[in-house]
PDB file of N, CA and C in Angstrom:
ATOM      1  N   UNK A   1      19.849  51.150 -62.247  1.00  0.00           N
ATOM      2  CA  UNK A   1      19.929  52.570 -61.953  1.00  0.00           C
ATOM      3  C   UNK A   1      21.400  52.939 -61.773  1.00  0.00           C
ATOM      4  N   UNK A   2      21.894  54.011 -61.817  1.00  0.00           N
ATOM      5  CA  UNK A   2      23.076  54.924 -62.217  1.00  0.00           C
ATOM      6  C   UNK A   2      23.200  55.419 -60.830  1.00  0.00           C
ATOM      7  N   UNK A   3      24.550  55.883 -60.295  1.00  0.00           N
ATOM      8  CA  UNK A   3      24.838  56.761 -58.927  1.00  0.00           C
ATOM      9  C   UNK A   3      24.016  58.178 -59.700  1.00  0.00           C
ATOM     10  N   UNK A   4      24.453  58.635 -60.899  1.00  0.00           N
ATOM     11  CA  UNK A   4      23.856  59.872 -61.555  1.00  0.00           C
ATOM     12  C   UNK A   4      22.433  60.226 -61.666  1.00  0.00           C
ATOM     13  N   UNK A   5      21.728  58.660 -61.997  1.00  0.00           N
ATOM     14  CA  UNK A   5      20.145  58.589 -61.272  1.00  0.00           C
ATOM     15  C   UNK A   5      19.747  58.833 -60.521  1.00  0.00           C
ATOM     16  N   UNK A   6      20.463  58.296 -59.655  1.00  0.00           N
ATOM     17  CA  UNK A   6      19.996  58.519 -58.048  1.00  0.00           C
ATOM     18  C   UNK A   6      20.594  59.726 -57.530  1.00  0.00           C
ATOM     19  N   UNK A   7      21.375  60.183 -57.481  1.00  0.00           N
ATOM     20  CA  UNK A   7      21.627  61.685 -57.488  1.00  0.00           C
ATOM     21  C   UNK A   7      20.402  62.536 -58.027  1.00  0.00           C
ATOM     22  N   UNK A   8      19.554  62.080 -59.037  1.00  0.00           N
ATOM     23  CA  UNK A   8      18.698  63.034 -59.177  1.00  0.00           C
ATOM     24  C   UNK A   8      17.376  63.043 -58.638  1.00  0.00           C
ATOM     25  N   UNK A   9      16.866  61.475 -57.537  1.00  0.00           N
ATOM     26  CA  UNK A   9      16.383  61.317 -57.059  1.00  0.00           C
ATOM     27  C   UNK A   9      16.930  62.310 -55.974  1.00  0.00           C
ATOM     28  N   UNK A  10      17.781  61.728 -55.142  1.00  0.00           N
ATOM     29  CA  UNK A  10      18.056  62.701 -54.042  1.00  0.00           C
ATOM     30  C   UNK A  10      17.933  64.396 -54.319  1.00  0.00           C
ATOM     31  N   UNK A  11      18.359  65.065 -55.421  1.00  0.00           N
ATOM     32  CA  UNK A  11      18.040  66.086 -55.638  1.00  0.00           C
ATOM     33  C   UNK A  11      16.591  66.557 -54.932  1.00  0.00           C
ATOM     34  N   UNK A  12      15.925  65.699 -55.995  1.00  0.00           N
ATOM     35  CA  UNK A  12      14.542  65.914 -55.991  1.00  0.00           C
ATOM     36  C   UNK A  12      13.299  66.013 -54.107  1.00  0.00           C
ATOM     37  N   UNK A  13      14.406  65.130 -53.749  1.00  0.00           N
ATOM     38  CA  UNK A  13      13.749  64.524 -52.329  1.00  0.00           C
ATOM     39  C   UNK A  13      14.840  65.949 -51.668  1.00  0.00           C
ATOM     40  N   UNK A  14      15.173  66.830 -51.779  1.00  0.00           N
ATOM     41  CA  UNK A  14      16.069  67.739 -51.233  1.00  0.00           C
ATOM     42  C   UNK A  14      17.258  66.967 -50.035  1.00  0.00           C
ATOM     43  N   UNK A  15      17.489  65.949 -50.576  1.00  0.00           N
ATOM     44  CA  UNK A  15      19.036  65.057 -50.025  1.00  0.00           C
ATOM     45  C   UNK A  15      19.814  65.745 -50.655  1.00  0.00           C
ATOM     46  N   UNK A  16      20.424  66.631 -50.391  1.00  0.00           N
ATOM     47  CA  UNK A  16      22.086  66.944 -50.768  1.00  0.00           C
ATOM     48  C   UNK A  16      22.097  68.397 -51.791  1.00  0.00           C
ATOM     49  N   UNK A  17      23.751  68.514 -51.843  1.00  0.00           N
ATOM     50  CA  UNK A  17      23.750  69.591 -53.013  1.00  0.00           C
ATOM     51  C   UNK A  17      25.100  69.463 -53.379  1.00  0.00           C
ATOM     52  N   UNK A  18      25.290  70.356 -54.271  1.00  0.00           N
ATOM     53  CA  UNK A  18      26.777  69.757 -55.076  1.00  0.00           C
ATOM     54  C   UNK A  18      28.275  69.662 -53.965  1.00  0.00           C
ATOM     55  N   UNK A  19      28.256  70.469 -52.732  1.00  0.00           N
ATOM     56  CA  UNK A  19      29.280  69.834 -52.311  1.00  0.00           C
ATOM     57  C   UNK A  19      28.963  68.988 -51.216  1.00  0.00           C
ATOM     58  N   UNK A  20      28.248  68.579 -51.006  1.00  0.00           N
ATOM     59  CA  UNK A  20      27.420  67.295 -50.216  1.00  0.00           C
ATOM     60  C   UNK A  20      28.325  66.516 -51.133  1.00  0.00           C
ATOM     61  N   UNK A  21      27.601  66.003 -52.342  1.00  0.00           N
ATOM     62  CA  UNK A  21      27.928  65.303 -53.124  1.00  0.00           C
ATOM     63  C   UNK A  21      29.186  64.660 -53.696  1.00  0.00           C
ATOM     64  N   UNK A  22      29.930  66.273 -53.631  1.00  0.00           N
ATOM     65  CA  UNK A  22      31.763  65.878 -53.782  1.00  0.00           C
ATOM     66  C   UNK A  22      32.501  65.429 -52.319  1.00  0.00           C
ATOM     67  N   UNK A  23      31.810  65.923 -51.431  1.00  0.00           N
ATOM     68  CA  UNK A  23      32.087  65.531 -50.236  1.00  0.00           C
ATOM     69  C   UNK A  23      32.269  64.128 -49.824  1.00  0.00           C
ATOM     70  N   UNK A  24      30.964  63.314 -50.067  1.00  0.00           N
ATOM     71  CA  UNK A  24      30.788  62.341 -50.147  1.00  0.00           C
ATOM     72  C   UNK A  24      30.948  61.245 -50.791  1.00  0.00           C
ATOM     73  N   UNK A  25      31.738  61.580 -51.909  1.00  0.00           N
ATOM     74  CA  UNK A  25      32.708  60.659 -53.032  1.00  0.00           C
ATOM     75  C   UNK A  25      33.220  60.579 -52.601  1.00  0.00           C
ATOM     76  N   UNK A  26      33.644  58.822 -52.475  1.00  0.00           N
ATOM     77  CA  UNK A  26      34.867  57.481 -52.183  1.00  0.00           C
ATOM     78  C   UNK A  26      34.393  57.451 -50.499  1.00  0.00           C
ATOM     79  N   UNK A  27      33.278  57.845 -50.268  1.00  0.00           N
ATOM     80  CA  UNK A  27      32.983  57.464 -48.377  1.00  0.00           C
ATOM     81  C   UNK A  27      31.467  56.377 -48.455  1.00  0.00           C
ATOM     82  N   UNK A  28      31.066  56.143 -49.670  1.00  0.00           N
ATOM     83  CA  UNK A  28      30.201  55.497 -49.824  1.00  0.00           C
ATOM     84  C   UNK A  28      30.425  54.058 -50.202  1.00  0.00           C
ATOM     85  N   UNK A  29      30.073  52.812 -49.294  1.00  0.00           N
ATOM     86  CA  UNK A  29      30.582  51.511 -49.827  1.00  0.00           C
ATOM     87  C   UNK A  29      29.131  50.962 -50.452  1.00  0.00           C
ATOM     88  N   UNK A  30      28.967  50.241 -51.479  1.00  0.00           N
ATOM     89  CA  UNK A  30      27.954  49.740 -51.638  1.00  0.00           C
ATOM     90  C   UNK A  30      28.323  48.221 -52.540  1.00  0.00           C
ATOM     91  N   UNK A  31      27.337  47.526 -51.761  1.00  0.00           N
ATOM     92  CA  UNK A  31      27.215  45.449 -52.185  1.00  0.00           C
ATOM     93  C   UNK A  31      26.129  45.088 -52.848  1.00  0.00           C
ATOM     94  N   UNK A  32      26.544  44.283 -53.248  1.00  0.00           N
ATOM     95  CA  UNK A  32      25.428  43.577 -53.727  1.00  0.00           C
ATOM     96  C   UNK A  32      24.804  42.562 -53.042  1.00  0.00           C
ATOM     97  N   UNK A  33      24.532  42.915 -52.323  1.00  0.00           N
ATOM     98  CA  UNK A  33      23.561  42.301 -50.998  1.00  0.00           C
ATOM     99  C   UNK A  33      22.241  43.033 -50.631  1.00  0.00           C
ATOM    100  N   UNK A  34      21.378  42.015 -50.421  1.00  0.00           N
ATOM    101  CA  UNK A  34      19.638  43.000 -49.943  1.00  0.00           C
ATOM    102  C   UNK A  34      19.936  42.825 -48.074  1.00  0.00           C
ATOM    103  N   UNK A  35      19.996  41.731 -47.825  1.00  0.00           N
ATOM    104  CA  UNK A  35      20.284  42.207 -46.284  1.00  0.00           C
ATOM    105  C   UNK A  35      21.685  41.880 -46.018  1.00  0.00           C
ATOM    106  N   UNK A  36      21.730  43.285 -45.115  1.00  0.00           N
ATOM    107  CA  UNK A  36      23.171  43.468 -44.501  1.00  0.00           C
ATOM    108  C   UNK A  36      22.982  44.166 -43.324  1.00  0.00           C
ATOM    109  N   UNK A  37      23.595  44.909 -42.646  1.00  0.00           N
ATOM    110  CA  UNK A  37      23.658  45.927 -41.614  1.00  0.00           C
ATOM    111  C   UNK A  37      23.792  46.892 -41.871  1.00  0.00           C
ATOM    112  N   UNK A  38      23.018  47.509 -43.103  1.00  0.00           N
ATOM    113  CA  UNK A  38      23.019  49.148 -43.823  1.00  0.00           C
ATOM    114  C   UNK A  38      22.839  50.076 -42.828  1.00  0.00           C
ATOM    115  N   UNK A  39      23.915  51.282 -43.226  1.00  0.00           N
ATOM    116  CA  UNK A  39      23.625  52.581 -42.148  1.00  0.00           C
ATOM    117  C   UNK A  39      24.675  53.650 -42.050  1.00  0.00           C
ATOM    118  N   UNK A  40      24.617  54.415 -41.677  1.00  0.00           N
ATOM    119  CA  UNK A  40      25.733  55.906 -41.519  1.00  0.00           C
ATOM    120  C   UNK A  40      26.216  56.242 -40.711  1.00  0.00           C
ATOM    121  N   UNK A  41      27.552  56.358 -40.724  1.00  0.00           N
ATOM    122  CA  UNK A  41      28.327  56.761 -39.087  1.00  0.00           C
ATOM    123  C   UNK A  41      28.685  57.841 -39.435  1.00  0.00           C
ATOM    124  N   UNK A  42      28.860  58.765 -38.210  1.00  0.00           N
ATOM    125  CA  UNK A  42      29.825  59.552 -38.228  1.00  0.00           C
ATOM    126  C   UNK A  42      30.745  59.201 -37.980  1.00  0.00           C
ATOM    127  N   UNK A  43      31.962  59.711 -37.952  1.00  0.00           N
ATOM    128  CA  UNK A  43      33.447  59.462 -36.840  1.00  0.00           C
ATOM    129  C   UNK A  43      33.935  60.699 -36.863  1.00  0.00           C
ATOM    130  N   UNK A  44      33.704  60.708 -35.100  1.00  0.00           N
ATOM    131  CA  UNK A  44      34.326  61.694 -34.649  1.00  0.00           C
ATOM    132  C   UNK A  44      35.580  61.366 -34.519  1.00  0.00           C
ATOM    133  N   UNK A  45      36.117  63.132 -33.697  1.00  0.00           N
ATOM    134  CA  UNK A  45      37.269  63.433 -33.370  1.00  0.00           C
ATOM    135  C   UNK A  45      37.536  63.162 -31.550  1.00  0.00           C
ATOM    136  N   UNK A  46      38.466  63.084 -30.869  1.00  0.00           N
ATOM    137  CA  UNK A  46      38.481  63.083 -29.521  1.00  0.00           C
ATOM    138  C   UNK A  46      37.719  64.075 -28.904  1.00  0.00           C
ATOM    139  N   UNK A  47      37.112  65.332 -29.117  1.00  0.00           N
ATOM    140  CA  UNK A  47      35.815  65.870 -29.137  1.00  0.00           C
ATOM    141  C   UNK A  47      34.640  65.211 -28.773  1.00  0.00           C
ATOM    142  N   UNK A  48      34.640  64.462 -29.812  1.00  0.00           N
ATOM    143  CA  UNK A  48      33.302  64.153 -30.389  1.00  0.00           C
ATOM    144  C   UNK A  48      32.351  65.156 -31.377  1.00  0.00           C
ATOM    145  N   UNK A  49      33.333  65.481 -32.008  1.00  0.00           N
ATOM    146  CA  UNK A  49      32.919  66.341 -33.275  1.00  0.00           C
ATOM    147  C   UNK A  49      32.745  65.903 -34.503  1.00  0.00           C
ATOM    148  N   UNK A  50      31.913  65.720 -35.193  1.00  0.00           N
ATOM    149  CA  UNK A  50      31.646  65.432 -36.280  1.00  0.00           C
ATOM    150  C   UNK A  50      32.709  66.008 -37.653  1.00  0.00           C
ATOM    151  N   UNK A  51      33.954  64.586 -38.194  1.00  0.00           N
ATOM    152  CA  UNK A  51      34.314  65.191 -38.610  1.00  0.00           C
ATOM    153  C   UNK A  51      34.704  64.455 -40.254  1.00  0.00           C
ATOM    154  N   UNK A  52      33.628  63.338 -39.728  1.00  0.00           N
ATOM    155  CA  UNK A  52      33.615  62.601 -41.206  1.00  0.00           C
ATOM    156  C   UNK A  52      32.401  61.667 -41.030  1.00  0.00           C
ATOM    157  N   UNK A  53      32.123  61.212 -42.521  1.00  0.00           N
ATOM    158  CA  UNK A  53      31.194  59.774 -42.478  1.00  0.00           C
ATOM    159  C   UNK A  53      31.538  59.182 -43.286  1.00  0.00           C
ATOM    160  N   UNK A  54      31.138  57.846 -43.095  1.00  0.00           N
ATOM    161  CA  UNK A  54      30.808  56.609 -43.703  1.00  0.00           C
ATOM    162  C   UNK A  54      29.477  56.136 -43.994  1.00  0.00           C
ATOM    163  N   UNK A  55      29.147  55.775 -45.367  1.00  0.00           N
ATOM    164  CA  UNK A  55      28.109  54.850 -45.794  1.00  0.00           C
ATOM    165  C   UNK A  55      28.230  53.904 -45.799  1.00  0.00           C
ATOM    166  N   UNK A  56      27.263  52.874 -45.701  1.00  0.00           N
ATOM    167  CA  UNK A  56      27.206  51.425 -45.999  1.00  0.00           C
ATOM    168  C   UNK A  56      25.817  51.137 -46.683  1.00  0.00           C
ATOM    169  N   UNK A  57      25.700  50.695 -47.969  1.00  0.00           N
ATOM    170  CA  UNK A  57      24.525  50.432 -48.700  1.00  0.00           C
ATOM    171  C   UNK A  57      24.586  49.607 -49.755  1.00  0.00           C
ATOM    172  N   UNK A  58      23.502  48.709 -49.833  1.00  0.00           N
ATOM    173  CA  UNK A  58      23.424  48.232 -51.351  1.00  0.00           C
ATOM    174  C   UNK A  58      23.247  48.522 -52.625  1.00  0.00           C
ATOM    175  N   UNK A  59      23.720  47.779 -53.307  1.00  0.00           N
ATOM    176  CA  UNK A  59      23.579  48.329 -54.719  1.00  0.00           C
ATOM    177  C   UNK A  59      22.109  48.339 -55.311  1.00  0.00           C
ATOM    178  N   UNK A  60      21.902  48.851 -56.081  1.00  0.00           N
ATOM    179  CA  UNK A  60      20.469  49.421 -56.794  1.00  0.00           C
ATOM    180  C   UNK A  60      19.427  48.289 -57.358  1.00  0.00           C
ATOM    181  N   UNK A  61      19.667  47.056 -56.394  1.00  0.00           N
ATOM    182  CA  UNK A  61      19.051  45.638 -56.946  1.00  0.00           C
ATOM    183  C   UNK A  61      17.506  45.482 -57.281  1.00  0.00           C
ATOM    184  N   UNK A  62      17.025  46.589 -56.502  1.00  0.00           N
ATOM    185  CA  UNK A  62      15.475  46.416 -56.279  1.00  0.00           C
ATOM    186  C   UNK A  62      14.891  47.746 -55.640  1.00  0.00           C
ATOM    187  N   UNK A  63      13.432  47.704 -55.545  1.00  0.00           N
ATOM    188  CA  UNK A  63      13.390  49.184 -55.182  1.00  0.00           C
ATOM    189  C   UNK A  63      12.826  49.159 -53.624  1.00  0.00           C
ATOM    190  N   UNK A  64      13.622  48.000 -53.256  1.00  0.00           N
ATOM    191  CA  UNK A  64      13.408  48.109 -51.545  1.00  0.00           C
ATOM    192  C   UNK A  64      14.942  48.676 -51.366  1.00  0.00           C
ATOM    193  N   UNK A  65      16.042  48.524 -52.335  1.00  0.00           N
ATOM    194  CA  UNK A  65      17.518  49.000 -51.729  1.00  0.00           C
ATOM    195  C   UNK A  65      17.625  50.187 -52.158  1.00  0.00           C
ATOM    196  N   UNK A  66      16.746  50.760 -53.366  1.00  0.00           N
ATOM    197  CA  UNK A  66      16.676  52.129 -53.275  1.00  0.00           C
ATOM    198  C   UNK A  66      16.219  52.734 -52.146  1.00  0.00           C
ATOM    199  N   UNK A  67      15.109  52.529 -51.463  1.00  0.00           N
ATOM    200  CA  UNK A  67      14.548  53.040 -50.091  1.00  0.00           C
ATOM    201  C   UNK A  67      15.818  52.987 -49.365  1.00  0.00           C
ATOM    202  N   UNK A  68      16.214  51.697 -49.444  1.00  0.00           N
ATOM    203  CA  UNK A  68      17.255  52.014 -48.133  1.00  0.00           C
ATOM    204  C   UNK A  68      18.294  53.211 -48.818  1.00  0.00           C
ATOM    205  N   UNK A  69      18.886  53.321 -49.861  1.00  0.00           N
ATOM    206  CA  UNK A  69      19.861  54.529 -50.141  1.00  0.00           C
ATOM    207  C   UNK A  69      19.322  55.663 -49.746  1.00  0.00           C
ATOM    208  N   UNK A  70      17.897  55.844 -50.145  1.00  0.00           N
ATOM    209  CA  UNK A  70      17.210  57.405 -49.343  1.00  0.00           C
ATOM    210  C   UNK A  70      17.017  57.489 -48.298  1.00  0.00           C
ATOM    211  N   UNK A  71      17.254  56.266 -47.328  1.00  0.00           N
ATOM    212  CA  UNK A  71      16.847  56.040 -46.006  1.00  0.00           C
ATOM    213  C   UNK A  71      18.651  57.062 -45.464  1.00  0.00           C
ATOM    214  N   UNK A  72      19.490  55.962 -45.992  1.00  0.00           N
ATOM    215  CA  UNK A  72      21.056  56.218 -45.270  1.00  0.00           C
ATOM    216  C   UNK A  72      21.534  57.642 -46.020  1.00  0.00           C
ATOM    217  N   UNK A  73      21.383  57.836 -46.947  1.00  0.00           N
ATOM    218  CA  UNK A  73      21.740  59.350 -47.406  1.00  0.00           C
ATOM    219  C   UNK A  73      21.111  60.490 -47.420  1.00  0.00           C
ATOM    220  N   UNK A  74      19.622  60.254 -46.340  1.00  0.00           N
ATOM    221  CA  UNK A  74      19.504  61.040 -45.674  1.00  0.00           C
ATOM    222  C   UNK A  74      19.656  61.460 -44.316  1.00  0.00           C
ATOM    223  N   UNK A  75      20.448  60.131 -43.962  1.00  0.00           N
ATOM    224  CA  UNK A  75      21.810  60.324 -42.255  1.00  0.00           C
ATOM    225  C   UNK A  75      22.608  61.251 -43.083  1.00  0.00           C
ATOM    226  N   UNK A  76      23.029  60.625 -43.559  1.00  0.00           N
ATOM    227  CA  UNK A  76      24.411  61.609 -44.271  1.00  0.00           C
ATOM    228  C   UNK A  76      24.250  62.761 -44.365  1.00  0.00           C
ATOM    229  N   UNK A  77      23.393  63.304 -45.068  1.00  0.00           N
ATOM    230  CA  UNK A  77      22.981  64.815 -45.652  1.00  0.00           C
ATOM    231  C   UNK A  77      22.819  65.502 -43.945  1.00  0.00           C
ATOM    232  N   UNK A  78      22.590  65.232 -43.348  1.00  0.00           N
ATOM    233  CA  UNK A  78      22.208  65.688 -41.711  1.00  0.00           C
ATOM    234  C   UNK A  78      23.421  65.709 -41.240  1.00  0.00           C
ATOM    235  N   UNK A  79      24.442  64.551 -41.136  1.00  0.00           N
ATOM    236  CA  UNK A  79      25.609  64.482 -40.109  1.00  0.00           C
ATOM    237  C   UNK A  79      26.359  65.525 -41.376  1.00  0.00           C
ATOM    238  N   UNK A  80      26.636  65.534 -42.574  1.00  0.00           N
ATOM    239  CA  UNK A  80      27.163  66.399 -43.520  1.00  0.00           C
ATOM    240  C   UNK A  80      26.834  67.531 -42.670  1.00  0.00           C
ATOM    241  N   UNK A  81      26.252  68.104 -42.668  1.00  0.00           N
ATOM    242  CA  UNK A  81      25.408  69.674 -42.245  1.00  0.00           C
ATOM    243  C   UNK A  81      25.842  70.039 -40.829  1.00  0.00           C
ATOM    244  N   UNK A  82      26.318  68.888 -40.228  1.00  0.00           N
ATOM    245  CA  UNK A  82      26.601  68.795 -38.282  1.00  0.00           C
ATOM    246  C   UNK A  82      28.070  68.933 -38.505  1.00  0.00           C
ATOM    247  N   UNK A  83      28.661  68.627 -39.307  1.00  0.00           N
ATOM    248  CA  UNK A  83      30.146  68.535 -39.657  1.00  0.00           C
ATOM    249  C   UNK A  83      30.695  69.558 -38.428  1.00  0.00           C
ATOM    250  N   UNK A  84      31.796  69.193 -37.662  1.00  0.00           N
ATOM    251  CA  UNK A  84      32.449  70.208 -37.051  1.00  0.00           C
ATOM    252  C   UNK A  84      31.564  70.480 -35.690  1.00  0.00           C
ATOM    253  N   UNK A  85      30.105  70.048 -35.705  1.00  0.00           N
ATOM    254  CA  UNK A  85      29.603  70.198 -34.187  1.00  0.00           C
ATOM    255  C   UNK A  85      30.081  68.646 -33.332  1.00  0.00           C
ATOM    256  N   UNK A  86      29.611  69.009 -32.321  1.00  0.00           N
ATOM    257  CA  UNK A  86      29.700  67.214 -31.296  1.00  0.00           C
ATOM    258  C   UNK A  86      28.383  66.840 -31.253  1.00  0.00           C
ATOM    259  N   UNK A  87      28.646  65.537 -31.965  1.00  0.00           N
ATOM    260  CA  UNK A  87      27.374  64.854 -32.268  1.00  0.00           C
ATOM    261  C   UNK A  87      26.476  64.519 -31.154  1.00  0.00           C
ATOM    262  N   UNK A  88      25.252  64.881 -31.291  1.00  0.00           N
ATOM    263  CA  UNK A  88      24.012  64.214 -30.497  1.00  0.00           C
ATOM    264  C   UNK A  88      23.475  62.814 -31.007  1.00  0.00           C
ATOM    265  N   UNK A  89      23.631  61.895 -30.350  1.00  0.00           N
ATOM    266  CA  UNK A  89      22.779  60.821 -30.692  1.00  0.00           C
ATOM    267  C   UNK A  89      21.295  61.206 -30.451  1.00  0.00           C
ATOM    268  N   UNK A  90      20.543  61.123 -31.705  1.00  0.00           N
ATOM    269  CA  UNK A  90      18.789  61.736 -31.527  1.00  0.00           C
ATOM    270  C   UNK A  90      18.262  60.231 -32.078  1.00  0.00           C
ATOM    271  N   UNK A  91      18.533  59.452 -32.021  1.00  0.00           N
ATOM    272  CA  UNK A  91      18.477  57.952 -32.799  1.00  0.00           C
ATOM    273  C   UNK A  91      16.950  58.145 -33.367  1.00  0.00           C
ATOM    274  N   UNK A  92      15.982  58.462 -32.705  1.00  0.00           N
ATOM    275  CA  UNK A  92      14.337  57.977 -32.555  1.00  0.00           C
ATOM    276  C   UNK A  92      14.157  59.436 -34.149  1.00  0.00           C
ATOM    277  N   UNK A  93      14.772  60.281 -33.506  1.00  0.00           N
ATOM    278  CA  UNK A  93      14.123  61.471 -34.179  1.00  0.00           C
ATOM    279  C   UNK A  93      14.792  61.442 -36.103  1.00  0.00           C
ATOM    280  N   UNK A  94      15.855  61.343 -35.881  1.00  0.00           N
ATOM    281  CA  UNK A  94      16.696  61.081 -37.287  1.00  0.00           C
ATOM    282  C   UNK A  94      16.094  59.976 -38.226  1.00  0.00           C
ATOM    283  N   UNK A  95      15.546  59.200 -37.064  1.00  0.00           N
ATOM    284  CA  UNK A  95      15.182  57.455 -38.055  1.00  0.00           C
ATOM    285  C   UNK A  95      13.960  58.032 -39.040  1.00  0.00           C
ATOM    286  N   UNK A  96      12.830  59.205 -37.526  1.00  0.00           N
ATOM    287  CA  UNK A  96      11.603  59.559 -38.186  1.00  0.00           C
ATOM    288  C   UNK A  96      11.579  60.363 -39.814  1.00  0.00           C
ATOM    289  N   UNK A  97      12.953  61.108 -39.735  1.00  0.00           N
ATOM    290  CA  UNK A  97      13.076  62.051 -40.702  1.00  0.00           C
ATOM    291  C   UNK A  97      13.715  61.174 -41.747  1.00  0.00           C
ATOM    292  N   UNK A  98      14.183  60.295 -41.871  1.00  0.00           N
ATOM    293  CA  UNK A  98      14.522  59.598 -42.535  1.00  0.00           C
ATOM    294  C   UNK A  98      13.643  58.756 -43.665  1.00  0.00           C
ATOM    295  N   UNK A  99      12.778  57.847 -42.385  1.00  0.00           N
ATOM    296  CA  UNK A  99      11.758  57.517 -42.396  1.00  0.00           C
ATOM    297  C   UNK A  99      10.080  58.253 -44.057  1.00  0.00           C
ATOM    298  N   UNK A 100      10.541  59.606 -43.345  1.00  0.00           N
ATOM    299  CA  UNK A 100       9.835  60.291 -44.088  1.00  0.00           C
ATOM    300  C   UNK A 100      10.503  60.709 -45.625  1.00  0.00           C
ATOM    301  N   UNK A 101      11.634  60.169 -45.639  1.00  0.00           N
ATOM    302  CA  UNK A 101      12.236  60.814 -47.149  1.00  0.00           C
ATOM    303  C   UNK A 101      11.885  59.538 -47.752  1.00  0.00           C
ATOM    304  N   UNK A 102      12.093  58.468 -47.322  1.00  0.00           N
ATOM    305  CA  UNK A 102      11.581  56.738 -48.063  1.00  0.00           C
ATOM    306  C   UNK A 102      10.056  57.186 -48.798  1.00  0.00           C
ATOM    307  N   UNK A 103       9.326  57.835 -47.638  1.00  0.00           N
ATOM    308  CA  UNK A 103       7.875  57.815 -47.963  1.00  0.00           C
ATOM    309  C   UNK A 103       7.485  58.707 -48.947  1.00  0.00           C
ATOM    310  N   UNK A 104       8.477  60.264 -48.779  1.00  0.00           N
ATOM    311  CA  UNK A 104       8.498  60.888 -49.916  1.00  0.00           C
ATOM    312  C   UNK A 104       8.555  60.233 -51.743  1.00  0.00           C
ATOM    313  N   UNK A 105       9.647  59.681 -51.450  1.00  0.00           N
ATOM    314  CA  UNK A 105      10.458  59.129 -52.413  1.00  0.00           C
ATOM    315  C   UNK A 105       9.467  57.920 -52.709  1.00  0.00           C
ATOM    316  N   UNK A 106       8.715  57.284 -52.522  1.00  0.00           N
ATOM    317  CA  UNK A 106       7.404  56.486 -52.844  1.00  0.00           C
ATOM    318  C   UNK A 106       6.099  57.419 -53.661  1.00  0.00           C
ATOM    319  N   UNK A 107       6.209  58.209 -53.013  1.00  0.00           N
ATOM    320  CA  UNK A 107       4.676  58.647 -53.293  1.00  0.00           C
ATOM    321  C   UNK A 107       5.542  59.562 -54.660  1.00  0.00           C
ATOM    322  N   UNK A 108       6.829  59.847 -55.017  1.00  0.00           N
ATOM    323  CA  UNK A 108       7.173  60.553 -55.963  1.00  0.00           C
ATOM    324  C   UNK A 108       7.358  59.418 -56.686  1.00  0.00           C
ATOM    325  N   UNK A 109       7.563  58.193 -56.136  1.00  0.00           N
ATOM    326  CA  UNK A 109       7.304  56.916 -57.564  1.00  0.00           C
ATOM    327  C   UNK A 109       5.968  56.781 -57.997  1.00  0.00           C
ATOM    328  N   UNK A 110       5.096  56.688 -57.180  1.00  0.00           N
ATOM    329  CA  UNK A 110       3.753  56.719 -57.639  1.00  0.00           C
ATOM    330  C   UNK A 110       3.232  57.555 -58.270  1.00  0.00           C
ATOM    331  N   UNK A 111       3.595  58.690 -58.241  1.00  0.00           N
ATOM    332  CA  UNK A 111       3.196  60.003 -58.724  1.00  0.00           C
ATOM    333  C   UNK A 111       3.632  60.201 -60.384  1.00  0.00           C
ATOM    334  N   UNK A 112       4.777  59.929 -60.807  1.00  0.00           N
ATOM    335  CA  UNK A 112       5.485  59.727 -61.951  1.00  0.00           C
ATOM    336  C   UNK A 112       5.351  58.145 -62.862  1.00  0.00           C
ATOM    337  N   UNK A 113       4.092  57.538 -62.237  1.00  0.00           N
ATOM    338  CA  UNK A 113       4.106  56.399 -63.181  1.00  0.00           C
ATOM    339  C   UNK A 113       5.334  55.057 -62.619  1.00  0.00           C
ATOM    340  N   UNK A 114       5.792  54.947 -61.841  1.00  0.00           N
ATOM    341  CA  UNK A 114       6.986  54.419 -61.505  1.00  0.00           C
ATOM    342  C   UNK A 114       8.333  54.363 -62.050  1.00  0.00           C
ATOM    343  N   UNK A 115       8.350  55.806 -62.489  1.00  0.00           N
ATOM    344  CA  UNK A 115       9.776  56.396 -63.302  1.00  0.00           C
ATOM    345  C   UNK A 115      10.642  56.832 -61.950  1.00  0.00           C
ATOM    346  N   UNK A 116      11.566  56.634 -62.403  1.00  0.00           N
ATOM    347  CA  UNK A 116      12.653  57.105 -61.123  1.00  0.00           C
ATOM    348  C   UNK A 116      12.617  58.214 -60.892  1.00  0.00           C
ATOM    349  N   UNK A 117      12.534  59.312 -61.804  1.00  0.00           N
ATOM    350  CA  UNK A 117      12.571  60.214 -61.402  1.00  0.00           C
ATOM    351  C   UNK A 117      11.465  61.186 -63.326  1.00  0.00           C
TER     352      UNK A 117
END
């Protein structure tokens, strides 16, 4: 799979929009590794204002590391959107919504025959 693929997955799962997207070019690291310590930070300011992120994800090896990319870039798309507020840690509630874009993003594989998109 392609970053351009998956961009149109995320489209589809309403993760992001075009300046999400430019935003988020060169803040995304991704390995070729299935387990690691995948996940999304913000980094704040002496605030504690949301005034950047970081990804950490694997590369497109399997379609358990796709889940995880819809899992972590839909932190992103959220702390993106918080940009400039002071972050709340909601840990339980973010994981759920998260949670739910994986499940989306399943039942839209199932739904399409197991086409990506």
């Amino acid at each position: 799979m392609t970053n351009d693929e998956f961009k149109i997955i995320l489209e589809k799962l309403g993760i992001g929009n075009p300046h999400f997207f430019e935003f988020i070019n060169g803040k995304v690291k991704r390995y070729p590794l299935k387990d690691f310590g995948w996940g999304c930070f913000p980094i704040l300011n002496a605030k504690d204002e949301i005034v950047d992120i970081r990804i950490l994800v694997p590369d497109f090896l399997d379609e358990n590391c796709i889940k995880i990319n819809v899992h972590e870039y839909t932190h992103a798309f959220e702390l993106y959107n918080e940009l400039g507020k002071v972050y709340v840690e909601d840990r339980d509630a973010r994981e759920i919504r998260a949670k739910k874009k994986e499940e989306e993003y399943q039942r839209m594989r199932t739904k399409n025959q197991n086409k990506y998109f």
